[in-house]
C-alpha atoms as a PDB file:
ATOM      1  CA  UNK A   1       0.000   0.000   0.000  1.00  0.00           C
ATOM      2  CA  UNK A   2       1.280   3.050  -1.090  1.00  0.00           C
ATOM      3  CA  UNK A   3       1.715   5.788   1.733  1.00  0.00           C
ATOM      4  CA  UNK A   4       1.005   9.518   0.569  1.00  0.00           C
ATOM      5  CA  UNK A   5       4.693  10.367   1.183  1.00  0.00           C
ATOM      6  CA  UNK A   6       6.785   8.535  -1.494  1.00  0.00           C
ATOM      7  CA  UNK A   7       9.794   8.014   0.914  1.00  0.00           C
ATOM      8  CA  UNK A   8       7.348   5.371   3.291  1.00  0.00           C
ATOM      9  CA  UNK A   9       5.627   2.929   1.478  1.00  0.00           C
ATOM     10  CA  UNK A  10       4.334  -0.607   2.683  1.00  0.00           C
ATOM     11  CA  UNK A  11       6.444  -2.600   0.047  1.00  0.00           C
ATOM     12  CA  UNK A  12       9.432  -0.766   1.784  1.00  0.00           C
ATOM     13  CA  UNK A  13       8.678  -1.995   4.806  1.00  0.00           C
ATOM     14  CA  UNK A  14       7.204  -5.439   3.546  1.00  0.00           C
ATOM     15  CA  UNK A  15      10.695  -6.598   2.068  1.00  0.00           C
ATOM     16  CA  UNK A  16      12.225  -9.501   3.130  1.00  0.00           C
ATOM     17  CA  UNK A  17      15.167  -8.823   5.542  1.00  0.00           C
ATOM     18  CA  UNK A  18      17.680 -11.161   7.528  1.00  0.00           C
ATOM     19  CA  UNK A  19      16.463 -10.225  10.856  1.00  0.00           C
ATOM     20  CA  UNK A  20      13.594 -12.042  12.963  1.00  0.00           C
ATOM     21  CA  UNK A  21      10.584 -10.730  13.688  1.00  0.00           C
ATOM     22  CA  UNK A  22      10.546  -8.467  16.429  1.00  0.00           C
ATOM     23  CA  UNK A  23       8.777 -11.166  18.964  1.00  0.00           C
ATOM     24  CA  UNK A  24      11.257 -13.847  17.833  1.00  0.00           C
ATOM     25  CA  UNK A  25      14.249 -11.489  18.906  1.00  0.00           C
ATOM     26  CA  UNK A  26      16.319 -12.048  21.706  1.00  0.00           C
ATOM     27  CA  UNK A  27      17.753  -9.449  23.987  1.00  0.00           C
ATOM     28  CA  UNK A  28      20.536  -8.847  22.143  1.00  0.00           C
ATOM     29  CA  UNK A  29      19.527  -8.822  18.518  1.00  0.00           C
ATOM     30  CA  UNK A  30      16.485  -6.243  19.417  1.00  0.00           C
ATOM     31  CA  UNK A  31      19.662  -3.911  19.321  1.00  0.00           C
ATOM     32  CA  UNK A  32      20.148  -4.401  15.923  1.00  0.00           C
ATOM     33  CA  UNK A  33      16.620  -3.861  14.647  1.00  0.00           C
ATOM     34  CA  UNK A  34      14.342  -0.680  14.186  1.00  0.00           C
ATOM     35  CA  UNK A  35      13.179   1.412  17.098  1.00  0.00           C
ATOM     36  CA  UNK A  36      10.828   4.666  17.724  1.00  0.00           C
ATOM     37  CA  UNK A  37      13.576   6.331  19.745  1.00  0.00           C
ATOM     38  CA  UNK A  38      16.093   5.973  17.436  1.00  0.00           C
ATOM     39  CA  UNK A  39      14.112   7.045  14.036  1.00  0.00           C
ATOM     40  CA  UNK A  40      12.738   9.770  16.585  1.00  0.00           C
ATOM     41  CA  UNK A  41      16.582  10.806  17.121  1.00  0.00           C
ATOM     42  CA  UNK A  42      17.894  10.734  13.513  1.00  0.00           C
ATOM     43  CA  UNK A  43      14.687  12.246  11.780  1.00  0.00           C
ATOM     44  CA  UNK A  44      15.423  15.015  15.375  1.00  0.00           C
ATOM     45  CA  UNK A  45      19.356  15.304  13.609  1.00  0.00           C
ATOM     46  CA  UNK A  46      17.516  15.804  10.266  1.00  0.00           C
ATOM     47  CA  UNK A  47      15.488  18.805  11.137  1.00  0.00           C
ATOM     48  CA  UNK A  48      18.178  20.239  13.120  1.00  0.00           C
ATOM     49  CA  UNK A  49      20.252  20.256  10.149  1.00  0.00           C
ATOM     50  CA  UNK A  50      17.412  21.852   7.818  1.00  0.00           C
ATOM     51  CA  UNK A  51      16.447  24.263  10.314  1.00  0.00           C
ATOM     52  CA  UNK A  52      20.317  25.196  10.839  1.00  0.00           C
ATOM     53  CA  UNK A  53      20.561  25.682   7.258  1.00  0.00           C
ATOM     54  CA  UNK A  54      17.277  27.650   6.960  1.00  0.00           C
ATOM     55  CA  UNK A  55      18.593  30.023   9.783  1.00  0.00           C
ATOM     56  CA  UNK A  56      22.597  30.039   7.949  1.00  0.00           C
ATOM     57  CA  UNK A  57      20.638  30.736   4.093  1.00  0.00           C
ATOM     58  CA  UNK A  58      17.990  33.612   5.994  1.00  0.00           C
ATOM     59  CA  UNK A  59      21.048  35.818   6.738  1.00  0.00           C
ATOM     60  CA  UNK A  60      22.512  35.912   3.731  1.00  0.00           C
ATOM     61  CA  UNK A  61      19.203  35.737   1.849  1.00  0.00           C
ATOM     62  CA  UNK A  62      18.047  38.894   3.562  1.00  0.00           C
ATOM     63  CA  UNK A  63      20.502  41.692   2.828  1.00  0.00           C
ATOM     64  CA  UNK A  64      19.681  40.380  -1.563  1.00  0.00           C
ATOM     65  CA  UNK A  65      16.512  41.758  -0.401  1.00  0.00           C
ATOM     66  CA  UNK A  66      17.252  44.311   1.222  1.00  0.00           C
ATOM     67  CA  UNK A  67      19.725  45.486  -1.894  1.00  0.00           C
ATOM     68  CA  UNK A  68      16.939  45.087  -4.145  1.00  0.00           C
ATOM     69  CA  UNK A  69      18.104  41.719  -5.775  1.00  0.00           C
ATOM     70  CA  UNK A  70      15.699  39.398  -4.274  1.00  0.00           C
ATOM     71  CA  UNK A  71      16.000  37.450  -7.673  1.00  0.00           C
ATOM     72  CA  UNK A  72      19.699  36.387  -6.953  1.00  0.00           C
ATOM     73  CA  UNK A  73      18.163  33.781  -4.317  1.00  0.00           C
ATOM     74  CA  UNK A  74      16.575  31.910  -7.366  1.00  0.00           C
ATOM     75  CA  UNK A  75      19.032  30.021  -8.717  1.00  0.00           C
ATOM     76  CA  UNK A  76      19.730  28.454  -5.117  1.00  0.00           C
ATOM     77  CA  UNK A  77      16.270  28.039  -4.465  1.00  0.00           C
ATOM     78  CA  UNK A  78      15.868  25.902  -8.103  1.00  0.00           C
ATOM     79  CA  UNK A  79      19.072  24.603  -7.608  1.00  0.00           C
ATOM     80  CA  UNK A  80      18.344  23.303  -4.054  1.00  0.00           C
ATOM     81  CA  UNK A  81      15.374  22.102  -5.124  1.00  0.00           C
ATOM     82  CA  UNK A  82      16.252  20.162  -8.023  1.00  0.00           C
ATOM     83  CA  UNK A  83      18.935  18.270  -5.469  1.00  0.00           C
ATOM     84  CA  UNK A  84      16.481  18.051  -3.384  1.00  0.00           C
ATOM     85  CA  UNK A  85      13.973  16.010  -5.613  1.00  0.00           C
ATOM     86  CA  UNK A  86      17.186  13.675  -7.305  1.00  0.00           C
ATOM     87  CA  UNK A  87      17.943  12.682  -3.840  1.00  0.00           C
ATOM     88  CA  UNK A  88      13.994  11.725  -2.655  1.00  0.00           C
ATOM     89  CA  UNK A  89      14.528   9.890  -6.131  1.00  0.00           C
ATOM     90  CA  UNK A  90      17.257   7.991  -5.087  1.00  0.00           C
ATOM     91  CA  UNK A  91      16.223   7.249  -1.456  1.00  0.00           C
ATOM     92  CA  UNK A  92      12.971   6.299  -2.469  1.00  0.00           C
ATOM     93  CA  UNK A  93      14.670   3.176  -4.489  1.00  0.00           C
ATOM     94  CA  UNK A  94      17.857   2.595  -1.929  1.00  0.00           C
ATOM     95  CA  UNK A  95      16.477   3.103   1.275  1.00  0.00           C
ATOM     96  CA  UNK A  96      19.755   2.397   3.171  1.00  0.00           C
ATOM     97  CA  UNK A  97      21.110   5.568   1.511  1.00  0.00           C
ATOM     98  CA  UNK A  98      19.190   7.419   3.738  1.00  0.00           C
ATOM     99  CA  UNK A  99      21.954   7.587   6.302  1.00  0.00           C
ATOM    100  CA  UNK A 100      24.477   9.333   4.132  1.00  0.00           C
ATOM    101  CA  UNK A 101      21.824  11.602   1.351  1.00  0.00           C
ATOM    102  CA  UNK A 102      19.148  12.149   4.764  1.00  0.00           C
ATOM    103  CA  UNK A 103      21.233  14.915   6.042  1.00  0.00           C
ATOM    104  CA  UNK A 104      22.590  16.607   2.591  1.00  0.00           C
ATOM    105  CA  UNK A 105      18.779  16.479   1.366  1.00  0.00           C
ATOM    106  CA  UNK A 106      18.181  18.425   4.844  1.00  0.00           C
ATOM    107  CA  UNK A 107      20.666  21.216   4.018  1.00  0.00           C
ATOM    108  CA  UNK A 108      19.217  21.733   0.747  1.00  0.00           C
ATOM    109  CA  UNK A 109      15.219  21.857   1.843  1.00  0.00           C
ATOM    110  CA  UNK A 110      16.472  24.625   4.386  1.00  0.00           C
ATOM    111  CA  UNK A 111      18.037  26.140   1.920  1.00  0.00           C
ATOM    112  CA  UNK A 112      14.377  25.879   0.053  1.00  0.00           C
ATOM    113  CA  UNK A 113      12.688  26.824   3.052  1.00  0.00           C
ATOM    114  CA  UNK A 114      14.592  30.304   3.888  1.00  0.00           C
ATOM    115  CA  UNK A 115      14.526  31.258  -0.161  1.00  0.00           C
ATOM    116  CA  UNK A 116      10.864  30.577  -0.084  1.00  0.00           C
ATOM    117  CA  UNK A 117       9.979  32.195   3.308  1.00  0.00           C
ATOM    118  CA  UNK A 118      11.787  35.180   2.078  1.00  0.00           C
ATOM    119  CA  UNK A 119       9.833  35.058  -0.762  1.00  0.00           C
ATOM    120  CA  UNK A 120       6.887  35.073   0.767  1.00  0.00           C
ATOM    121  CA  UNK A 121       7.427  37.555   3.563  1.00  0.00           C
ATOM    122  CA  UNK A 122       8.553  40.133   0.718  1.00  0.00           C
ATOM    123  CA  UNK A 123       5.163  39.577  -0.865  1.00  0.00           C
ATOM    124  CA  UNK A 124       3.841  40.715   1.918  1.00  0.00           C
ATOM    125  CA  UNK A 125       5.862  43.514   2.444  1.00  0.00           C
ATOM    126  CA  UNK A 126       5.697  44.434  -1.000  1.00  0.00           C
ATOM    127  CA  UNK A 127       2.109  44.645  -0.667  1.00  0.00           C
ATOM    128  CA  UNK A 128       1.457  46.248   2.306  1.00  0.00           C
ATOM    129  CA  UNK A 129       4.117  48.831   2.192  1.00  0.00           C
ATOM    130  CA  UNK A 130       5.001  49.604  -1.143  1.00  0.00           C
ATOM    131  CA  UNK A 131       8.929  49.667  -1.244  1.00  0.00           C
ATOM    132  CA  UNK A 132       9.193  49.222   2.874  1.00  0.00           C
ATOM    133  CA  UNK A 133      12.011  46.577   3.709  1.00  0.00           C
ATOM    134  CA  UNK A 134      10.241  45.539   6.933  1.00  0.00           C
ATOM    135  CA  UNK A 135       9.847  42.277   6.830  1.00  0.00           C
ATOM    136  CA  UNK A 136       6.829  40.088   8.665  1.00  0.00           C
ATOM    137  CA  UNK A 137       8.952  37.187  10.590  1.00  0.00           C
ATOM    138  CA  UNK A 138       5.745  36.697  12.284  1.00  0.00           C
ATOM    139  CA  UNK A 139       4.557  34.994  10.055  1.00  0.00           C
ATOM    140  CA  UNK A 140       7.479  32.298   9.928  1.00  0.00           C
ATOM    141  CA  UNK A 141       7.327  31.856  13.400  1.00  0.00           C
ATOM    142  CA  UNK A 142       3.592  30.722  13.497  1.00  0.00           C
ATOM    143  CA  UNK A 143       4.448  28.609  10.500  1.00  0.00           C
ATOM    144  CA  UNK A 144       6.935  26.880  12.304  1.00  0.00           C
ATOM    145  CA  UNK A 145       4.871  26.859  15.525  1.00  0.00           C
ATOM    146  CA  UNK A 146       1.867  25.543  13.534  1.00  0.00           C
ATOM    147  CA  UNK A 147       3.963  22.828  11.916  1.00  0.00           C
ATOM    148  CA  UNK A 148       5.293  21.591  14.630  1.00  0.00           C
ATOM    149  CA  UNK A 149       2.102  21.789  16.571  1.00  0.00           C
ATOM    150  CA  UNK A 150       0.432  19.484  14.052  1.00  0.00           C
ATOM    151  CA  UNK A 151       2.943  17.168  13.690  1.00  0.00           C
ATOM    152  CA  UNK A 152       2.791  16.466  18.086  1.00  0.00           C
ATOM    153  CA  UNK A 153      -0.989  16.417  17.699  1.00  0.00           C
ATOM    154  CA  UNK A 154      -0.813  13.690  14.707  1.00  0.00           C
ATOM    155  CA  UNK A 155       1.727  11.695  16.851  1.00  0.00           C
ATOM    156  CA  UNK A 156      -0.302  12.069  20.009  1.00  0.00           C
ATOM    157  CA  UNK A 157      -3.217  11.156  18.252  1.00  0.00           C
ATOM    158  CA  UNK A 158      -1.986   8.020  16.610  1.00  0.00           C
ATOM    159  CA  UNK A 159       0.033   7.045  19.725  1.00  0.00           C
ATOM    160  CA  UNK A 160      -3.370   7.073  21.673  1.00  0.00           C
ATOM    161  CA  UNK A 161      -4.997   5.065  18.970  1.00  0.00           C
ATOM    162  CA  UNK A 162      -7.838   7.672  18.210  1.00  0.00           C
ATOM    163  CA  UNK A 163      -6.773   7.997  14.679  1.00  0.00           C
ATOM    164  CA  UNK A 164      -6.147   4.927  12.446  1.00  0.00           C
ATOM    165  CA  UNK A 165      -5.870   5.166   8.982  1.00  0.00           C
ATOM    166  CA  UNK A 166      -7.146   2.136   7.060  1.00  0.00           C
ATOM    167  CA  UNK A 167      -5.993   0.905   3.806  1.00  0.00           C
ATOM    168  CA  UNK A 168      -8.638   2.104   1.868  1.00  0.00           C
ATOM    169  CA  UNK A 169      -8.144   5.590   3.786  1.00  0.00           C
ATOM    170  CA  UNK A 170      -4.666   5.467   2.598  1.00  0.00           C
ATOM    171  CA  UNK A 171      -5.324   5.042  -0.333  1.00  0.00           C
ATOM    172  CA  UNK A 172      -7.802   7.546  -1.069  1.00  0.00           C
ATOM    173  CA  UNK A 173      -5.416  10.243   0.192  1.00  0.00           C
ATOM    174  CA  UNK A 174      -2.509   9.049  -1.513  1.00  0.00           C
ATOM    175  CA  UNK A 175      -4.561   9.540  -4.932  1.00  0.00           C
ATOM    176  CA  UNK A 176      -5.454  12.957  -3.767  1.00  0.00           C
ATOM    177  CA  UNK A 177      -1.928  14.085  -3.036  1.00  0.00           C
ATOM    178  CA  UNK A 178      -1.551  12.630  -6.396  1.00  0.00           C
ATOM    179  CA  UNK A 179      -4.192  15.095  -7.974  1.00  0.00           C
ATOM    180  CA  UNK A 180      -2.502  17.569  -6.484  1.00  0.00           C
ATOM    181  CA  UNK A 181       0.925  16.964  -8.114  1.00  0.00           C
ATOM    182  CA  UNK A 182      -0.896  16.316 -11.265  1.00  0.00           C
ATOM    183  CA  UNK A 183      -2.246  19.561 -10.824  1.00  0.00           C
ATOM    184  CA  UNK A 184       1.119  21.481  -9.742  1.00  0.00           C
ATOM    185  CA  UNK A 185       2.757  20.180 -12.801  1.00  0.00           C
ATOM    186  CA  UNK A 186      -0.296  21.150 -14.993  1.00  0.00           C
ATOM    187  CA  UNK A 187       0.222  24.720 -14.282  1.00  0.00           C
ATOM    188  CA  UNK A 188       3.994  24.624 -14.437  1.00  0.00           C
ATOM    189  CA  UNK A 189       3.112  22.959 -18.153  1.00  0.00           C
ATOM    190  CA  UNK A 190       0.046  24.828 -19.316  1.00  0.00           C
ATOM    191  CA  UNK A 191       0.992  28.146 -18.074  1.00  0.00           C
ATOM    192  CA  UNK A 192       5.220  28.270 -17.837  1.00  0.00           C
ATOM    193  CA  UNK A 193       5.302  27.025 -21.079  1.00  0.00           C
ATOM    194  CA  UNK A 194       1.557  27.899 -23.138  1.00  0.00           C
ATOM    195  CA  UNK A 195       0.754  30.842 -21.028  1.00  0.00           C
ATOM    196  CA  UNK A 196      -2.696  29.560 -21.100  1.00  0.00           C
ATOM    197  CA  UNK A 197      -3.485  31.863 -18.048  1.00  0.00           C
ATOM    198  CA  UNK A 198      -5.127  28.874 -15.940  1.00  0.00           C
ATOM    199  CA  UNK A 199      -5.984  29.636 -12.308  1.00  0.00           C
ATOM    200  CA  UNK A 200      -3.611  29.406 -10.260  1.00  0.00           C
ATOM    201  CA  UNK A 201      -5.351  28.389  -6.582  1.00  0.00           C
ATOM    202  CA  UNK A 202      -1.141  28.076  -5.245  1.00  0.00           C
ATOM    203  CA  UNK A 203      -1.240  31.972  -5.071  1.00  0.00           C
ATOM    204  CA  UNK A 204      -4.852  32.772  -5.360  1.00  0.00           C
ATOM    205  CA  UNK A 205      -5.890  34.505  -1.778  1.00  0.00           C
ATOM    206  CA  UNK A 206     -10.002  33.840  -3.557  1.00  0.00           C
ATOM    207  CA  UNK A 207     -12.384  31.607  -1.085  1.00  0.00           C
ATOM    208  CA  UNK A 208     -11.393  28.808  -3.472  1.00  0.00           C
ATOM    209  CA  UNK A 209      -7.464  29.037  -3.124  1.00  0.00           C
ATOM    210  CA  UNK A 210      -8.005  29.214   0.433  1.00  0.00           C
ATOM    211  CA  UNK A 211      -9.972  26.288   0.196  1.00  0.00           C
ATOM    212  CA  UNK A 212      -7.303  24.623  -2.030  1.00  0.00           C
ATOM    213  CA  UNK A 213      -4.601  25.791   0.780  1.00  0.00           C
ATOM    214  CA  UNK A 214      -6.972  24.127   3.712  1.00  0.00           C
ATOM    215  CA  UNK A 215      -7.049  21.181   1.886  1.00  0.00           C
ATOM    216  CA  UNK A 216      -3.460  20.895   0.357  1.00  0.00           C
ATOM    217  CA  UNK A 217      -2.547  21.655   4.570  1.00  0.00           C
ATOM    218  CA  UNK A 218      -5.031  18.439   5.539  1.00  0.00           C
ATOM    219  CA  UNK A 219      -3.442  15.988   3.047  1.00  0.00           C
ATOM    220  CA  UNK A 220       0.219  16.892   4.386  1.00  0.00           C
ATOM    221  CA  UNK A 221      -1.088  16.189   7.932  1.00  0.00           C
ATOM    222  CA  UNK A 222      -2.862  13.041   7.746  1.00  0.00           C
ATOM    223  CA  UNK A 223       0.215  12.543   5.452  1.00  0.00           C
ATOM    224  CA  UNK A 224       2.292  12.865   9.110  1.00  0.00           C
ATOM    225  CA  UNK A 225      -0.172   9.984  10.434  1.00  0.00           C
ATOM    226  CA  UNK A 226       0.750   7.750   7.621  1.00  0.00           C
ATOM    227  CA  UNK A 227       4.541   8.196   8.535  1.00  0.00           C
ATOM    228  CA  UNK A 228       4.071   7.421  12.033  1.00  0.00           C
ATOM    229  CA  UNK A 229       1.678   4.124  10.786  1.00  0.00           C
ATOM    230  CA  UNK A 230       4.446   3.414   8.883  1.00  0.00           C
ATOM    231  CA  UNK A 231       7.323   3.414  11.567  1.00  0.00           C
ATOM    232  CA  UNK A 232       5.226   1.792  13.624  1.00  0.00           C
ATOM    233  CA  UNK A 233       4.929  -1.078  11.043  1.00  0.00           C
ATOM    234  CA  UNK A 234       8.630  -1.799  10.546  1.00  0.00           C
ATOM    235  CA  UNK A 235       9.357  -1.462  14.227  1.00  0.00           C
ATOM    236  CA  UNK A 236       7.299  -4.432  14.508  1.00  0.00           C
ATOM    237  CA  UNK A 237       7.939  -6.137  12.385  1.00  0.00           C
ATOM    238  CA  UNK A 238      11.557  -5.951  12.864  1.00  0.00           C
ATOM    239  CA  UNK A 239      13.484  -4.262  10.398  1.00  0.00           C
ATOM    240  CA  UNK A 240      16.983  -3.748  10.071  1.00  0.00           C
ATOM    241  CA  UNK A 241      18.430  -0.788  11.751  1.00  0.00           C
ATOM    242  CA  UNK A 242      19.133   1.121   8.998  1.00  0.00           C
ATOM    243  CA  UNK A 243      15.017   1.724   8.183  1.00  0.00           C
ATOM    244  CA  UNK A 244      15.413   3.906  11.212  1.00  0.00           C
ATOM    245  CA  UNK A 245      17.218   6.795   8.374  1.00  0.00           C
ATOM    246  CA  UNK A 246      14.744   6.387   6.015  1.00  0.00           C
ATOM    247  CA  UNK A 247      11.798   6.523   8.253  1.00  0.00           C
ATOM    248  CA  UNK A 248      13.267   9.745   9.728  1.00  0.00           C
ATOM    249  CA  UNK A 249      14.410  10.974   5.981  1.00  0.00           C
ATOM    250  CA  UNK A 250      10.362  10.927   5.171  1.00  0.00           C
ATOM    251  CA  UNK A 251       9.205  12.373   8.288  1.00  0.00           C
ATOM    252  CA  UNK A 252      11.660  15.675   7.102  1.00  0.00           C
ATOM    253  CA  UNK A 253      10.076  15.512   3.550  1.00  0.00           C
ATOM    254  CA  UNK A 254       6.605  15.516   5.000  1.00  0.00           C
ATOM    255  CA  UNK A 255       7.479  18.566   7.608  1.00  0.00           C
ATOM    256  CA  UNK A 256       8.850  20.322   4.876  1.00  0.00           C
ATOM    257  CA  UNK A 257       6.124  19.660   2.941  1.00  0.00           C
ATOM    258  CA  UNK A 258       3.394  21.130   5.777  1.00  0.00           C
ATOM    259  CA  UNK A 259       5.767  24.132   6.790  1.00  0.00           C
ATOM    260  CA  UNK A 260       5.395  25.523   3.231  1.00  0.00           C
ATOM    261  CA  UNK A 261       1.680  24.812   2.930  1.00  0.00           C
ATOM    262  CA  UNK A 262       0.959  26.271   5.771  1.00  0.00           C
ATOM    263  CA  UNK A 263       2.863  29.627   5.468  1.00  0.00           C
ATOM    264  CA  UNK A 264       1.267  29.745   2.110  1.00  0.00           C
ATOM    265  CA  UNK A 265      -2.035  29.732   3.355  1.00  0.00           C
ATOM    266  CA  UNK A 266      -1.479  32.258   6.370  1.00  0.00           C
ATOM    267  CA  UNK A 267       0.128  34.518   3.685  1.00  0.00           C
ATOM    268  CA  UNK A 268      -3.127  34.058   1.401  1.00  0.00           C
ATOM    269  CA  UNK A 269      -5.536  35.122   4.837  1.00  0.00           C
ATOM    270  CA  UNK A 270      -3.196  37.711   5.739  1.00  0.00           C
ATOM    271  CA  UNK A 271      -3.765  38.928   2.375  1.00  0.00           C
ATOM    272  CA  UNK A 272      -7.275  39.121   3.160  1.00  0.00           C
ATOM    273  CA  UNK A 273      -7.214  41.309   5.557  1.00  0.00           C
END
C-alpha cells in the first residue's frame, strides 16, 4: 500500500530482511533492529540540520533583499530544489542511503525553506508597504509553531490510537496528493510554457485558493499519520536498523512539505485582511 509520502511505502517496509521478527528477537539482537527512539533521534538530527541551514541561508538571503536583488536567491532556491527532488529519487529506491543523502537532502530543503519564506514575507511587504524593507517574521514563526504543533498532535493522536488510517483511507489520500501533483505540474506545463493563463489556486488569496490551501494543509497532515503508521509497522515487524534513516528521511520531507503549505495559506488570509 502506497503511503502519501513517497519516501514510506508498505512494500518498503514489507521486504524480506535477515532479521527475525521483532517477537522472535532475543535481547541482544532487538539492538540491531528498528526502534521509535532511534528514528525519533535521527529524523530530530535531520530537522536540526534543515532548520540550521534555513537560519545560515535567511542571513545571507536577507541583505539580496534588502539590496533590491531578491532574484539572486533563485538560482539556489531551483538549484536546491532540483537536489532536493534527485535525492527523494534515489532514497525512495535505496532506502539504506538514507543515512548518508538524509542529512545533505536536509541542508538543501532549508536552503528551500529560507529562499521561499523570504519570498513570501517580501510579498507581503511588497504589498502592504510599497517599497518598505520591513519584513513580517511573524509569520514564519507561526508557521513553524503551527507545523510543529500538528505534527505532536498527529503523533499524540496516533500514539493514543484515536486515529487509524485504514488501507482504503490510505489510499484515497494518496490519490489525492496525487491530484494535487498532477495539478502542480499542470500549471507549471500549461501556463510556464503555453501561457494559457489557468488559475492558479497556489497563489490565489479567492475563497477557493483558500480552500485549495486548507485542503493541500489536511493531506500533508494526515500525510504525518501515515509516517508514524508506517514506523510503527517496521518497528514491529523488525526491520533492520538502517530503516530507522529512512523513516526519519520521510518524516523531514513531509514537515517540509506542511511548513510551506501552511505559510502559504497564512500569507493568502493575511492577504485578506
Amino acid at each position: 500500500m502506497n503511503a502519501g509520502n513517497p519516501m514510506l511505502r508498505s512494500s518498503v517496509f514489507d521486504r524480506p530482511v535477515d532479521a527475525p521478527k521483532w517477537d522472535e528477537l532475543g535481547a541482544e539482537a532487538k539492538s540491531g533492529a528498528m526502534t521509535i527512539r532511534g528514528t525519533a533521534i535521527k529524523a530530530g538530527f535531520l530537522l536540526a540540520i534543515c532548520v540550521g541551514t534555513a537560519v545560515f541561508a535567511w542571513e545571507k538571503f536577507e541583505p539580496m533583499y534588502q539590496a533590491g536583488n531578491i532574484g539572486t536567491m533563485v538560482p539556489w532556491m531551483l538549484g536546491s530544489m532540483i537536489g532536493g527532488f534527485i535525492l527523494a529519487m534515489i532514497v525512495s529506491f535505496k532506502p539504506r542511503t538514507a543515512a548518508f543523502l538524509g542529512p545533505i537532502y536536509a541542508a538543501l530543503q532549508g536552503v528551500v525553506i529560507a529562499a521561499f519564506s523570504l519570498f513570501i514575507v517580501a510579498q507581503m511587504a511588497g504589498t502592504k508597504q510599497g517599497a518598505a524593507l520591513a519584513l513580517n517574521t511573524g509569520l514564519i514563526f507561526q508557521a513553524a509553531s503551527l507545523t510543529f504543533g500538528i505534527a505532536a498532535a498527529a503523533l499524540i493522536a496516533y500514539a493514543t490510537g484515536v486515529v487509524r488510517l485504514s488501507p482504503t483511507a490510505m489510499k484515497v489520500i494518496s490519490v489525492a496528493i496525487g491530484g494535487v501533483a498532477i495539478y502542480a505540474m499542470g500549471l507549471m506545463l500549461l501556463n510556464g510554457v503555453f501561457n494559457m493563463g489557468l488559475p492558479n489556486l497556489w497563489v490565489s488569496n479567492s475563497p477557493i485558493g483558500i480552500g485549495f490551501s486548507l485542503l493541500v494543509v489536511g493531506l500533508a497532515s494526515f500525510t504525518l499519520v501515515m509516517n508514524y503508521q508506517e514506523i510503527d509497522e517496521g518497528v514491529k515487524t523488525g526491520q533492520p536498523k538502517s530503516m530507522e534513516w529512512y523513516g526519519a528521511f520521510a518524516l523531514t520531507v513531509t514537515l517540509v512539505w506542511l511548513y510551506i503549505e501552511i505559510l502559504r495559506l497564512l500569507s493568502k488570509l493575511q492577504r485578506r485582511d
